[in-house]
PDB file of N, CA and C in Angstrom:
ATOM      1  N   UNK A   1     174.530 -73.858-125.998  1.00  0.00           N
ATOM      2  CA  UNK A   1     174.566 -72.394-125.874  1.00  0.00           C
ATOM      3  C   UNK A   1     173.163 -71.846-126.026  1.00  0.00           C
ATOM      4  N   UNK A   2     173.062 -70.869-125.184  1.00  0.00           N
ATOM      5  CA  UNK A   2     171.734 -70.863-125.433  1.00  0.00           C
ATOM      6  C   UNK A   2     171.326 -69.086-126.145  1.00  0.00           C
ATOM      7  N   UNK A   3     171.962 -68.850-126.853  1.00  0.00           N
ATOM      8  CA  UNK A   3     172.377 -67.546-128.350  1.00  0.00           C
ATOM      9  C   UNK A   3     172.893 -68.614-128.947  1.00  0.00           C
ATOM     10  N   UNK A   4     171.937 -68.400-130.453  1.00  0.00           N
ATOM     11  CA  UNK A   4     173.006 -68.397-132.053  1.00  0.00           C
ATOM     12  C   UNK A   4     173.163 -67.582-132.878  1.00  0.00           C
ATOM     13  N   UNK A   5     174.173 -67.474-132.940  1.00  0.00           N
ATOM     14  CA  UNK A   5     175.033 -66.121-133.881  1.00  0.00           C
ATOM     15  C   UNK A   5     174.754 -66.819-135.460  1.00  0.00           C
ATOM     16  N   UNK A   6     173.932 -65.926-136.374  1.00  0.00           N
ATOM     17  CA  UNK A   6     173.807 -66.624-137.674  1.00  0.00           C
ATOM     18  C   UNK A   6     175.330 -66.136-138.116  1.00  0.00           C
ATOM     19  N   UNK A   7     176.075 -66.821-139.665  1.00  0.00           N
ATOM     20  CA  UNK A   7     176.831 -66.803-140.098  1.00  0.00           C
ATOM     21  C   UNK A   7     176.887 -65.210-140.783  1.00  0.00           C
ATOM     22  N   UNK A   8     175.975 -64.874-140.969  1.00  0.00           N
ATOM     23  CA  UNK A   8     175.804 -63.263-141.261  1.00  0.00           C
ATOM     24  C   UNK A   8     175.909 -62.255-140.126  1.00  0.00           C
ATOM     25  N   UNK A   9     175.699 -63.070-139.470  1.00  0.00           N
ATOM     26  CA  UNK A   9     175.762 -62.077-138.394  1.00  0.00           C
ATOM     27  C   UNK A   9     177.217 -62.148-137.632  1.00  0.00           C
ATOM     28  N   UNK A  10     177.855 -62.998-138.194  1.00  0.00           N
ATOM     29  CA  UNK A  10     179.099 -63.381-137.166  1.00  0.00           C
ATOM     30  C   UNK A  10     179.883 -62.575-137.918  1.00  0.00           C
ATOM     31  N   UNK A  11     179.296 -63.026-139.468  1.00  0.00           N
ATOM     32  CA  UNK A  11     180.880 -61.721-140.227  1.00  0.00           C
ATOM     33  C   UNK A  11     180.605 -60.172-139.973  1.00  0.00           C
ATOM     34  N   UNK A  12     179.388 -59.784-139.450  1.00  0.00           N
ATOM     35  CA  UNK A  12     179.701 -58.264-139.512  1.00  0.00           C
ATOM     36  C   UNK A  12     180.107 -58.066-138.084  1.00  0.00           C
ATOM     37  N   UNK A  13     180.036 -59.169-137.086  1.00  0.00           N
ATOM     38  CA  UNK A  13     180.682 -58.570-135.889  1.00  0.00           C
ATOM     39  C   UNK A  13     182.331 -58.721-136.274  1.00  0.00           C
ATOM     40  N   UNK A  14     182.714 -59.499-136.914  1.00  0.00           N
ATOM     41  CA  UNK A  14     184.077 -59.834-137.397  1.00  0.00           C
ATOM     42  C   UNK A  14     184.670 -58.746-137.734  1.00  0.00           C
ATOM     43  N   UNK A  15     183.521 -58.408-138.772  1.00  0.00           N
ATOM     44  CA  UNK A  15     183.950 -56.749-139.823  1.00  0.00           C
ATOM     45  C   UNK A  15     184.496 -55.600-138.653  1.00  0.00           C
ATOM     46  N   UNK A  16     183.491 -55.537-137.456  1.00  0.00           N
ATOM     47  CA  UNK A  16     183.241 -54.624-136.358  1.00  0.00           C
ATOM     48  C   UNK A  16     184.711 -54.726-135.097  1.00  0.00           C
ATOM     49  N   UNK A  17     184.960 -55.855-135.179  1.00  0.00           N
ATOM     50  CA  UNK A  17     185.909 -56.269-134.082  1.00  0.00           C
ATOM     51  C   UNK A  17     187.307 -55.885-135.056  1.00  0.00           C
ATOM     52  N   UNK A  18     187.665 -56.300-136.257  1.00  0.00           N
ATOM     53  CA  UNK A  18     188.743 -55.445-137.046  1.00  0.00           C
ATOM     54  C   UNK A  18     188.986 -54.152-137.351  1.00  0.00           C
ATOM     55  N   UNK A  19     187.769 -53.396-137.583  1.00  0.00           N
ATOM     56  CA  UNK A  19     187.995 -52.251-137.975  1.00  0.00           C
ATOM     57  C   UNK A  19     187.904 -51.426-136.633  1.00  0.00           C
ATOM     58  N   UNK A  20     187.670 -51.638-135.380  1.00  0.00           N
ATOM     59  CA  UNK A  20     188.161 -51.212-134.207  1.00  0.00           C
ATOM     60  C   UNK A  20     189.244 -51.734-133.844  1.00  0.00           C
ATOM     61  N   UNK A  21     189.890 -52.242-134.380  1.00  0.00           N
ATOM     62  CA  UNK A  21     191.683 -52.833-133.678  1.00  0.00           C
ATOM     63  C   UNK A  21     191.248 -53.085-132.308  1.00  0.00           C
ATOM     64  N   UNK A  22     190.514 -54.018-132.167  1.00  0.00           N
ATOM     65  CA  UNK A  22     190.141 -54.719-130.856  1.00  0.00           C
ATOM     66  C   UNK A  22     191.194 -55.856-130.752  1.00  0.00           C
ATOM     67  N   UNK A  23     192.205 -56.534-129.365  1.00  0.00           N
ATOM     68  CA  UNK A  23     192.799 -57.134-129.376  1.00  0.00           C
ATOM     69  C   UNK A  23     192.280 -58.427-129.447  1.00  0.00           C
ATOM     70  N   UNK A  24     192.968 -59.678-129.616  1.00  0.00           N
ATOM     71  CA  UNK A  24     192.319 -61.565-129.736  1.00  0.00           C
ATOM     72  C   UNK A  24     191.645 -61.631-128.854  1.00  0.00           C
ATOM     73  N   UNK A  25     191.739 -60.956-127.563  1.00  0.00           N
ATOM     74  CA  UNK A  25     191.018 -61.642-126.712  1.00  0.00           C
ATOM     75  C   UNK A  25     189.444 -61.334-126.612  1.00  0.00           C
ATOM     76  N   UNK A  26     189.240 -60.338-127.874  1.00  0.00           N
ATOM     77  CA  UNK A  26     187.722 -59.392-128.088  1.00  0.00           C
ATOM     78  C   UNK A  26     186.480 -60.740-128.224  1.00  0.00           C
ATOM     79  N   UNK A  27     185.840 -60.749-127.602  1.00  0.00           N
ATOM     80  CA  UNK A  27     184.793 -61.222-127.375  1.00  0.00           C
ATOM     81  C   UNK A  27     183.528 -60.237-127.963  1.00  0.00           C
ATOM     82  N   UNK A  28     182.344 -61.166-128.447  1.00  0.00           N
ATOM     83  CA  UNK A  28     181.013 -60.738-128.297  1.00  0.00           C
ATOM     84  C   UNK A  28     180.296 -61.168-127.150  1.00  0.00           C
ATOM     85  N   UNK A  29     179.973 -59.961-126.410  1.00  0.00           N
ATOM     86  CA  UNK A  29     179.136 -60.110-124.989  1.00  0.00           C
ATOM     87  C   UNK A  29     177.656 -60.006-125.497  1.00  0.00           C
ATOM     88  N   UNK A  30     176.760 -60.622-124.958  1.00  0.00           N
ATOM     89  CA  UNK A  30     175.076 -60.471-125.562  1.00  0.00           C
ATOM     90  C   UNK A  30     174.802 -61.009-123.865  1.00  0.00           C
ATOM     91  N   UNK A  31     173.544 -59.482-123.931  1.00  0.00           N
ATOM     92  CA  UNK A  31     173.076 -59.439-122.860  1.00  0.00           C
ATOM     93  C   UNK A  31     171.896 -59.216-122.835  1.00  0.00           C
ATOM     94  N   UNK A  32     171.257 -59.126-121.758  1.00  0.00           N
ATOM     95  CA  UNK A  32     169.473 -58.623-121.246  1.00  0.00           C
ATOM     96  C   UNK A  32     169.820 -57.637-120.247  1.00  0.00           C
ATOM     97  N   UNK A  33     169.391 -56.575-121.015  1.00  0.00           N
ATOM     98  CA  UNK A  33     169.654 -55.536-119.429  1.00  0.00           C
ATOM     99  C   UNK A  33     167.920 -54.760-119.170  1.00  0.00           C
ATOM    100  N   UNK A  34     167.926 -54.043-118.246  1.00  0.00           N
ATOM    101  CA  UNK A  34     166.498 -53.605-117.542  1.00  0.00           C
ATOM    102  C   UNK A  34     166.564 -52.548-118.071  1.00  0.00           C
ATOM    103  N   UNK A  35     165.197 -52.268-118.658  1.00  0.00           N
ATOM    104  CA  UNK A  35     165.183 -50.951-119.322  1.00  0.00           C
ATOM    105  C   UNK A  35     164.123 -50.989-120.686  1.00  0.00           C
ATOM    106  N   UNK A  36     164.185 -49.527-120.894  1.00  0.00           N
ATOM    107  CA  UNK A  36     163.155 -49.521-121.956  1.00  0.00           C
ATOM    108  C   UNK A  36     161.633 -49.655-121.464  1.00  0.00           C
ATOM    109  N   UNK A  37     160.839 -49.728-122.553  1.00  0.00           N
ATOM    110  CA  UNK A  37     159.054 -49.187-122.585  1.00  0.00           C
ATOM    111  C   UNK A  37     158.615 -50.724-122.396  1.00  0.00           C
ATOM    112  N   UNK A  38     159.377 -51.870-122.574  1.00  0.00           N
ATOM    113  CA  UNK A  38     158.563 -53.071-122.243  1.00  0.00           C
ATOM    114  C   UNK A  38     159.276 -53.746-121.081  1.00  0.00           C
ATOM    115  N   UNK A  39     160.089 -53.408-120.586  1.00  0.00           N
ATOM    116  CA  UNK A  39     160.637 -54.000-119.605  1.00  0.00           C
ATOM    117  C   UNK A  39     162.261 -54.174-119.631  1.00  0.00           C
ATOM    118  N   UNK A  40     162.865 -54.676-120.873  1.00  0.00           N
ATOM    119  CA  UNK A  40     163.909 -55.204-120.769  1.00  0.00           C
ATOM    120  C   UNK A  40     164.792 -55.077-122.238  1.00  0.00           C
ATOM    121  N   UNK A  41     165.779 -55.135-122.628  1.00  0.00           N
ATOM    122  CA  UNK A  41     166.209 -54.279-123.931  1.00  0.00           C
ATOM    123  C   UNK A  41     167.670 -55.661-123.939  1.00  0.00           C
ATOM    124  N   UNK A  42     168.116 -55.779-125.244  1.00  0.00           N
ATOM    125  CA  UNK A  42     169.715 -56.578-125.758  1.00  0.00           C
ATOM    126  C   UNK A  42     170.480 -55.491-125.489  1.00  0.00           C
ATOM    127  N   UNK A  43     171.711 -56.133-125.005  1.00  0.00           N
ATOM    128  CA  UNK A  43     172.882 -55.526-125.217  1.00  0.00           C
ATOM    129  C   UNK A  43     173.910 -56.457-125.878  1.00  0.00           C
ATOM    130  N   UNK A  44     174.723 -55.570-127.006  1.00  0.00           N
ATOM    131  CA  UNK A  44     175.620 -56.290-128.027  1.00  0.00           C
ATOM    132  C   UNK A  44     177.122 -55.400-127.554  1.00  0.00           C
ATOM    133  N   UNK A  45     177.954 -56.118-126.815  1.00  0.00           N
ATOM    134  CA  UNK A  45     179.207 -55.282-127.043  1.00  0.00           C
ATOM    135  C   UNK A  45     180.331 -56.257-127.155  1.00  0.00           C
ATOM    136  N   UNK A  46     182.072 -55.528-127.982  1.00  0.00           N
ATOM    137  CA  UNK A  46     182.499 -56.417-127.656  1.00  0.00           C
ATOM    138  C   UNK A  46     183.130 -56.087-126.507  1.00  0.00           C
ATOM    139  N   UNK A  47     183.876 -57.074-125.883  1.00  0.00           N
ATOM    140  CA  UNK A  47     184.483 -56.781-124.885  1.00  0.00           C
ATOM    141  C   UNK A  47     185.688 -57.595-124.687  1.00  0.00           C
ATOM    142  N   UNK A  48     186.277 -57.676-123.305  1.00  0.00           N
ATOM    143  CA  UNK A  48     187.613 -58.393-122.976  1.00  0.00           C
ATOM    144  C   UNK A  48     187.581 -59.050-121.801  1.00  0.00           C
ATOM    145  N   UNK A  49     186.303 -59.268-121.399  1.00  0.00           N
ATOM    146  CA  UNK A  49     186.243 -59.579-120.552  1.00  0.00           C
ATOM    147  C   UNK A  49     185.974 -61.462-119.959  1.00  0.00           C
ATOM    148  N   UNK A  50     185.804 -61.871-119.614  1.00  0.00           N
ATOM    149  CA  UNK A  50     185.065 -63.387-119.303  1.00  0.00           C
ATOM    150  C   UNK A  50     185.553 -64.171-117.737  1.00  0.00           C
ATOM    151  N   UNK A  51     184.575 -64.341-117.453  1.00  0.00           N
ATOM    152  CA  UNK A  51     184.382 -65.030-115.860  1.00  0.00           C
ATOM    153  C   UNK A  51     184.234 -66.285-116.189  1.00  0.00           C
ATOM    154  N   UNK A  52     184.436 -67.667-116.301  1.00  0.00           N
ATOM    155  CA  UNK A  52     184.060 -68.651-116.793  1.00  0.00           C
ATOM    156  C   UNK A  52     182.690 -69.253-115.483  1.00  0.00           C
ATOM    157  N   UNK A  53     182.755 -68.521-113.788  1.00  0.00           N
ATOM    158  CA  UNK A  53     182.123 -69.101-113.365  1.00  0.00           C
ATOM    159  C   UNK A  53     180.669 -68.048-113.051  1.00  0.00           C
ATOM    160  N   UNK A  54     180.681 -66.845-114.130  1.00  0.00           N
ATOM    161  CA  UNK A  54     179.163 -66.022-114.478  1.00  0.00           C
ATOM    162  C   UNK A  54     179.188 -66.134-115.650  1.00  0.00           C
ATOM    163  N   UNK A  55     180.018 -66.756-116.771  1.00  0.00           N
ATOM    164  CA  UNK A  55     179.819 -66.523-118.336  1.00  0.00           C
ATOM    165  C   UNK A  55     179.466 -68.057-118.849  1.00  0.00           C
ATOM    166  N   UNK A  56     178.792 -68.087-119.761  1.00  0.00           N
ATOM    167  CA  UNK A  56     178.936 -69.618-120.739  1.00  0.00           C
ATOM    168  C   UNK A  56     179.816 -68.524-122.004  1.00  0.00           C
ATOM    169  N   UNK A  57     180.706 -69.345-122.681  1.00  0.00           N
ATOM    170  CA  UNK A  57     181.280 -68.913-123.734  1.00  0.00           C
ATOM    171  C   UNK A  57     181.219 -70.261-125.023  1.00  0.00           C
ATOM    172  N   UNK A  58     180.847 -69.724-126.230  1.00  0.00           N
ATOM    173  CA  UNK A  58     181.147 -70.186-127.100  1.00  0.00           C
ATOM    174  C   UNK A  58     181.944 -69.904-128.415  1.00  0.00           C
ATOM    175  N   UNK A  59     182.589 -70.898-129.863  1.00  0.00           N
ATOM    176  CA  UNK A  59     182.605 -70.379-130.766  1.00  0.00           C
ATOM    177  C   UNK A  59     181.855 -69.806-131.753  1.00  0.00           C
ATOM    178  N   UNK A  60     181.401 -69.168-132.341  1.00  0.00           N
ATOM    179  CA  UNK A  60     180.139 -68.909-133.464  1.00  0.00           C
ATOM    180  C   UNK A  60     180.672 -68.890-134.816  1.00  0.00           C
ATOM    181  N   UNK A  61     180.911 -69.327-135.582  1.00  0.00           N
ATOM    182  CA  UNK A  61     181.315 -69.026-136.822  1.00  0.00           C
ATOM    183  C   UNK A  61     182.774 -68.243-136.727  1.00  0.00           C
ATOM    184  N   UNK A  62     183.502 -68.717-135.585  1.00  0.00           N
ATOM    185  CA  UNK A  62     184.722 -67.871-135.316  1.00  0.00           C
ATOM    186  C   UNK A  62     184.816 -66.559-134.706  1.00  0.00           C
ATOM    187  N   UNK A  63     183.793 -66.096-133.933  1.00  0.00           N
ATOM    188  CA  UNK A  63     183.463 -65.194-133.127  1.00  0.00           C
ATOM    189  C   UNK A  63     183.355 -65.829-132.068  1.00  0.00           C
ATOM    190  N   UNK A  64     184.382 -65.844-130.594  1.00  0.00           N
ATOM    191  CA  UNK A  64     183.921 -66.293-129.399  1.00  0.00           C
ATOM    192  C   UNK A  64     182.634 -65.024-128.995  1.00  0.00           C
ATOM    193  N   UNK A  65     181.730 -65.963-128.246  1.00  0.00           N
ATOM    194  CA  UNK A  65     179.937 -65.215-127.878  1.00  0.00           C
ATOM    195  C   UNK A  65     180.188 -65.710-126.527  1.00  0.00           C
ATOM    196  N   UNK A  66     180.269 -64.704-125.751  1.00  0.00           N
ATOM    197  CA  UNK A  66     179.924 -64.875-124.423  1.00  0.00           C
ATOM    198  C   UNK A  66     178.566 -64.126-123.669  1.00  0.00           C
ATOM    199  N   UNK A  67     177.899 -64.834-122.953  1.00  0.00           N
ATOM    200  CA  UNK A  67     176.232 -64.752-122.022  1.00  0.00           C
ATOM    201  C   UNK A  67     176.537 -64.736-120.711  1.00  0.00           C
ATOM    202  N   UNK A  68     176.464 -63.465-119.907  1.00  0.00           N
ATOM    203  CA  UNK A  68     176.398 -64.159-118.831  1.00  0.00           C
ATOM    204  C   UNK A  68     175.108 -65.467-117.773  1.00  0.00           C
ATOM    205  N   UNK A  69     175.302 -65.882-117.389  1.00  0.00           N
ATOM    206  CA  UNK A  69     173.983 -66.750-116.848  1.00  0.00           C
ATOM    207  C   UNK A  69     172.999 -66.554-116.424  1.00  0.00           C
ATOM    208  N   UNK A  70     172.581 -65.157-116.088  1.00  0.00           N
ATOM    209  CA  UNK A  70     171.247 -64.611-115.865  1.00  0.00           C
ATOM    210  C   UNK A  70     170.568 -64.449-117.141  1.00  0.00           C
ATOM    211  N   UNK A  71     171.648 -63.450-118.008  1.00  0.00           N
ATOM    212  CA  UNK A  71     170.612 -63.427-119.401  1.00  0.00           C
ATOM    213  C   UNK A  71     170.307 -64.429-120.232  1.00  0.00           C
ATOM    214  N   UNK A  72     171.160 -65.642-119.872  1.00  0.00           N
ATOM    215  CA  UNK A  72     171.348 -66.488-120.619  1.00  0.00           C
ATOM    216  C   UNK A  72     169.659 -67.691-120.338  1.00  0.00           C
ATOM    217  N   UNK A  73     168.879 -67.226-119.189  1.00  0.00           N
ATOM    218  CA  UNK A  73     167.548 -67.154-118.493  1.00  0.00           C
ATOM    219  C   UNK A  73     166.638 -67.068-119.517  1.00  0.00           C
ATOM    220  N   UNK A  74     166.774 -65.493-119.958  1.00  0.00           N
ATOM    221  CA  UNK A  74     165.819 -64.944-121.093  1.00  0.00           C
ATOM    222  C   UNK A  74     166.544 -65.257-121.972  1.00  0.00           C
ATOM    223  N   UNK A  75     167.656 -65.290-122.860  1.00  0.00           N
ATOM    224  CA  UNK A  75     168.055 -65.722-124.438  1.00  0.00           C
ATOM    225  C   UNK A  75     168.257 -66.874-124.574  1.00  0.00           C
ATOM    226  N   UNK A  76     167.638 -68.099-123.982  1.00  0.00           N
ATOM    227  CA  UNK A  76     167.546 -69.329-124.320  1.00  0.00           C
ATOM    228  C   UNK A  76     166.700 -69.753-125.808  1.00  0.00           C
ATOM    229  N   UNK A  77     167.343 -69.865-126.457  1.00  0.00           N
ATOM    230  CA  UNK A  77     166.912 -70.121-127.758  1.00  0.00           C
ATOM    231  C   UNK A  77     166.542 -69.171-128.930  1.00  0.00           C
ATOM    232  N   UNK A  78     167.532 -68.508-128.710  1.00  0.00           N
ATOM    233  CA  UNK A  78     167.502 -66.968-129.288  1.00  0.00           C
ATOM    234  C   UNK A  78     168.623 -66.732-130.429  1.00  0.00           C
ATOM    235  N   UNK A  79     168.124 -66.565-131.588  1.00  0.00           N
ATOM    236  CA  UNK A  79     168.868 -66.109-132.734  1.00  0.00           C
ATOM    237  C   UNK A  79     169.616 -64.759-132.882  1.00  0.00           C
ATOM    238  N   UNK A  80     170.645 -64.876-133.175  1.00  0.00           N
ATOM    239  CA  UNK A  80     171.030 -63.175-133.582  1.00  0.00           C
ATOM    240  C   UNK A  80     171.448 -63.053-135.247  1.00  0.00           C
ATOM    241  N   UNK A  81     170.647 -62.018-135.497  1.00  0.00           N
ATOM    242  CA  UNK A  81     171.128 -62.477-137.198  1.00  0.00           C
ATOM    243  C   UNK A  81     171.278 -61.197-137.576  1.00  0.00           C
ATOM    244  N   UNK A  82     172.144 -60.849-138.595  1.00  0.00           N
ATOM    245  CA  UNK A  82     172.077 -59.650-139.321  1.00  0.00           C
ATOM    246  C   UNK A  82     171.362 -58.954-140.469  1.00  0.00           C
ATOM    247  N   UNK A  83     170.352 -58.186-140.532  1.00  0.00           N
ATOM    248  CA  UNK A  83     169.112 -57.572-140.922  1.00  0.00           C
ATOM    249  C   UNK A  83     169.894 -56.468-142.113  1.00  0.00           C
ATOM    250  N   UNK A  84     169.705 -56.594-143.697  1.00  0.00           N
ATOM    251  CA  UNK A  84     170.224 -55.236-144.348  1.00  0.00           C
ATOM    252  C   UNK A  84     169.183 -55.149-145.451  1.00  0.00           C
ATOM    253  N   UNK A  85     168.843 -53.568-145.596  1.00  0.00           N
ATOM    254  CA  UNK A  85     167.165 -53.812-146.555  1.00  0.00           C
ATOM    255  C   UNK A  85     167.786 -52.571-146.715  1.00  0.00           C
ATOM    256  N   UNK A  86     167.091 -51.702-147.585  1.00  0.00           N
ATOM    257  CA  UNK A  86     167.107 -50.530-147.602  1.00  0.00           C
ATOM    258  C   UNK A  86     167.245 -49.608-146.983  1.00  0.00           C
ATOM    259  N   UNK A  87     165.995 -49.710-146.109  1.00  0.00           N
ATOM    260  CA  UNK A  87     165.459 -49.239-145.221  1.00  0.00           C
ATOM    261  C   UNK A  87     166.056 -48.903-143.775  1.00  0.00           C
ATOM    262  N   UNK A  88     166.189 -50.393-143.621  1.00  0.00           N
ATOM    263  CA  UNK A  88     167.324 -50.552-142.297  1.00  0.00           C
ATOM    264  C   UNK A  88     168.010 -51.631-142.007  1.00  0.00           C
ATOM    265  N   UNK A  89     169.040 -51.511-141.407  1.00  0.00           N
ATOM    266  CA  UNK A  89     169.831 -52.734-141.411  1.00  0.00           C
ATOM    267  C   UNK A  89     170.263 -52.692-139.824  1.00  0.00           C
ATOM    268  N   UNK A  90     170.820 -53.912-139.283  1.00  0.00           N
ATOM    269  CA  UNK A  90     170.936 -53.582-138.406  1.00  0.00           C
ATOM    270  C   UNK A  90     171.168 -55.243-137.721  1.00  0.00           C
ATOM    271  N   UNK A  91     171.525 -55.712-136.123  1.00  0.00           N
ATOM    272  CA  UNK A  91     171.634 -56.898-135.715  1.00  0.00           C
ATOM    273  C   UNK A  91     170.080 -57.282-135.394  1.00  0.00           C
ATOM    274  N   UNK A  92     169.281 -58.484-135.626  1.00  0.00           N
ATOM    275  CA  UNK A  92     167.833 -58.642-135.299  1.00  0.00           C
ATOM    276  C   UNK A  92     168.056 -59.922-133.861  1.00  0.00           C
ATOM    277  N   UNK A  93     167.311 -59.497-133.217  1.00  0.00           N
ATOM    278  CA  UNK A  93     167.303 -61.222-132.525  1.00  0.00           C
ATOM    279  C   UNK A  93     165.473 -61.496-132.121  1.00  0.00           C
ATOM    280  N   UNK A  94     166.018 -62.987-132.338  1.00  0.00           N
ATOM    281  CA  UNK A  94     164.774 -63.812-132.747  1.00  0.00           C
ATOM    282  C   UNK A  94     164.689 -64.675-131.591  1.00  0.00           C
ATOM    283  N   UNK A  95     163.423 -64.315-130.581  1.00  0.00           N
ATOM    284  CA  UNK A  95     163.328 -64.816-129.203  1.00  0.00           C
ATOM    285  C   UNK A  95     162.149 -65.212-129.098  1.00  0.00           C
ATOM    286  N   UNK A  96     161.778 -66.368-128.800  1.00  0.00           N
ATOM    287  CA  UNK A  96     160.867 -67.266-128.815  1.00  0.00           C
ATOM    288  C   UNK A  96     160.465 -67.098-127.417  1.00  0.00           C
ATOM    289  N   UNK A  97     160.447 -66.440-126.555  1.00  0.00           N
ATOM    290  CA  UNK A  97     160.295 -66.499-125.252  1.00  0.00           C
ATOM    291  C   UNK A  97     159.617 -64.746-125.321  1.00  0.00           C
ATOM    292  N   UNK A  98     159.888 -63.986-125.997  1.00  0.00           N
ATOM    293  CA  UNK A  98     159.009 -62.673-126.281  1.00  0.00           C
ATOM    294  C   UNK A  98     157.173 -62.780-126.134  1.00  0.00           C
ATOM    295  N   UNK A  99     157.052 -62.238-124.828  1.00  0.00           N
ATOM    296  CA  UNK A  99     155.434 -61.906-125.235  1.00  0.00           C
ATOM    297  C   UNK A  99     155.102 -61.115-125.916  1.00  0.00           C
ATOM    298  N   UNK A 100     156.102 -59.925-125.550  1.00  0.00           N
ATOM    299  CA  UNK A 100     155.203 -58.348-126.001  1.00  0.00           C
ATOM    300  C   UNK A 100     156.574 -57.599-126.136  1.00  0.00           C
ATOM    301  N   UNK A 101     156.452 -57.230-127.263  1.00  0.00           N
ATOM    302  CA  UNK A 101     157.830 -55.796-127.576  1.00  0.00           C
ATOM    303  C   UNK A 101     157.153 -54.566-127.755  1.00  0.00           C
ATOM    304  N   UNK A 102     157.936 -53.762-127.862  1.00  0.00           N
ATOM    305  CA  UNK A 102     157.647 -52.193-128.002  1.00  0.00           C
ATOM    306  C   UNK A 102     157.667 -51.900-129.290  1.00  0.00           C
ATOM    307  N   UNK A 103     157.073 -50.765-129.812  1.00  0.00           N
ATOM    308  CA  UNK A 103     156.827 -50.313-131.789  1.00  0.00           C
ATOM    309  C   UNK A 103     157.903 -50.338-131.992  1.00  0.00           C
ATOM    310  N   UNK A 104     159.151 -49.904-131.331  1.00  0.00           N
ATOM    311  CA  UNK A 104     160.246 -49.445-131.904  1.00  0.00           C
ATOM    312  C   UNK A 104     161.076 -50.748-131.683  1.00  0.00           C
ATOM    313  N   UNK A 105     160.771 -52.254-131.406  1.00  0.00           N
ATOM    314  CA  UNK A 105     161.951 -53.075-131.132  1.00  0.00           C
ATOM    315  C   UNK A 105     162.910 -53.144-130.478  1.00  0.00           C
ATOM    316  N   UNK A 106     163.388 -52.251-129.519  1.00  0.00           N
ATOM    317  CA  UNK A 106     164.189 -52.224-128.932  1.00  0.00           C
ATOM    318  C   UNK A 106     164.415 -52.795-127.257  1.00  0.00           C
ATOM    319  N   UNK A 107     162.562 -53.118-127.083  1.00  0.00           N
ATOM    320  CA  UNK A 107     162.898 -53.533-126.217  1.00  0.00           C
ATOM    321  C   UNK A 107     161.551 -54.520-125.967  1.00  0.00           C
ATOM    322  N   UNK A 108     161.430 -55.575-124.390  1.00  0.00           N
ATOM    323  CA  UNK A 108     160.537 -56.286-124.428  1.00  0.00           C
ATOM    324  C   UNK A 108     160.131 -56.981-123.056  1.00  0.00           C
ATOM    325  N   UNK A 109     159.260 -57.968-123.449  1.00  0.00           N
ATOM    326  CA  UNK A 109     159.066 -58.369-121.873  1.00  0.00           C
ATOM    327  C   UNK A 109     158.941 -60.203-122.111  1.00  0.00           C
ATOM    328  N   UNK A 110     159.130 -60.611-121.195  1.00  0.00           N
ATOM    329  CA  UNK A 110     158.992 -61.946-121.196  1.00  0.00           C
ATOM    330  C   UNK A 110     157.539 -62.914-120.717  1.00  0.00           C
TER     331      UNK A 110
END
């Protein structure tokens, strides 16, 4: 797979997928979409969806994670972990394939 969902990060999508009464078949979708000040920005949703012949799907700590195969291009070897400080908390991902991001993190280029 080429996303890993840390174990922290799997329970707050867990937390997220219950307390929306999302049905079994709720998936985490993680994406690369176009956009933003560096080029290209994550997308985290869940969804219901899965193509098996545009998606790779996996288990994560009991969260099925589905990529489709383009983003799965740029998030090859890419962490998703869950970030909580004071300050801010929030999902982080850790991409080894990042040249250059924007001040605000939200988005980047390859």
């Amino acid at each position: 797979m080429s996303v890993v969902l840390t174990e922290k990060a799997a329970n707050e999508v867990k937390k997220f997928i219950t307390d929306g009464s999302y049905g079994e078949e709720a998936v985490l979708r993680i994406a690369v979409v176009g956009g933003g000040c560096s080029g290209l920005s994550y997308s985290l949703n869940i969804a219901t969806d899965y193509d098996a012949e545009k998606d790779t799907k996996s288990d994560q700590h009991g969260v099925p994670v589905v990529v489709d195969r383009k983003s799965a291009l740029y998030l090859d070897g890419t962490s998703v972990d869950y970030y909580e400080d004071l300050d801010k908390r929030g999902f982080q991902f850790i991409n080894p394939h990042v040249k250059r991001s924007c001040g605000c993190g939200n988005s980047f280029s390859v």
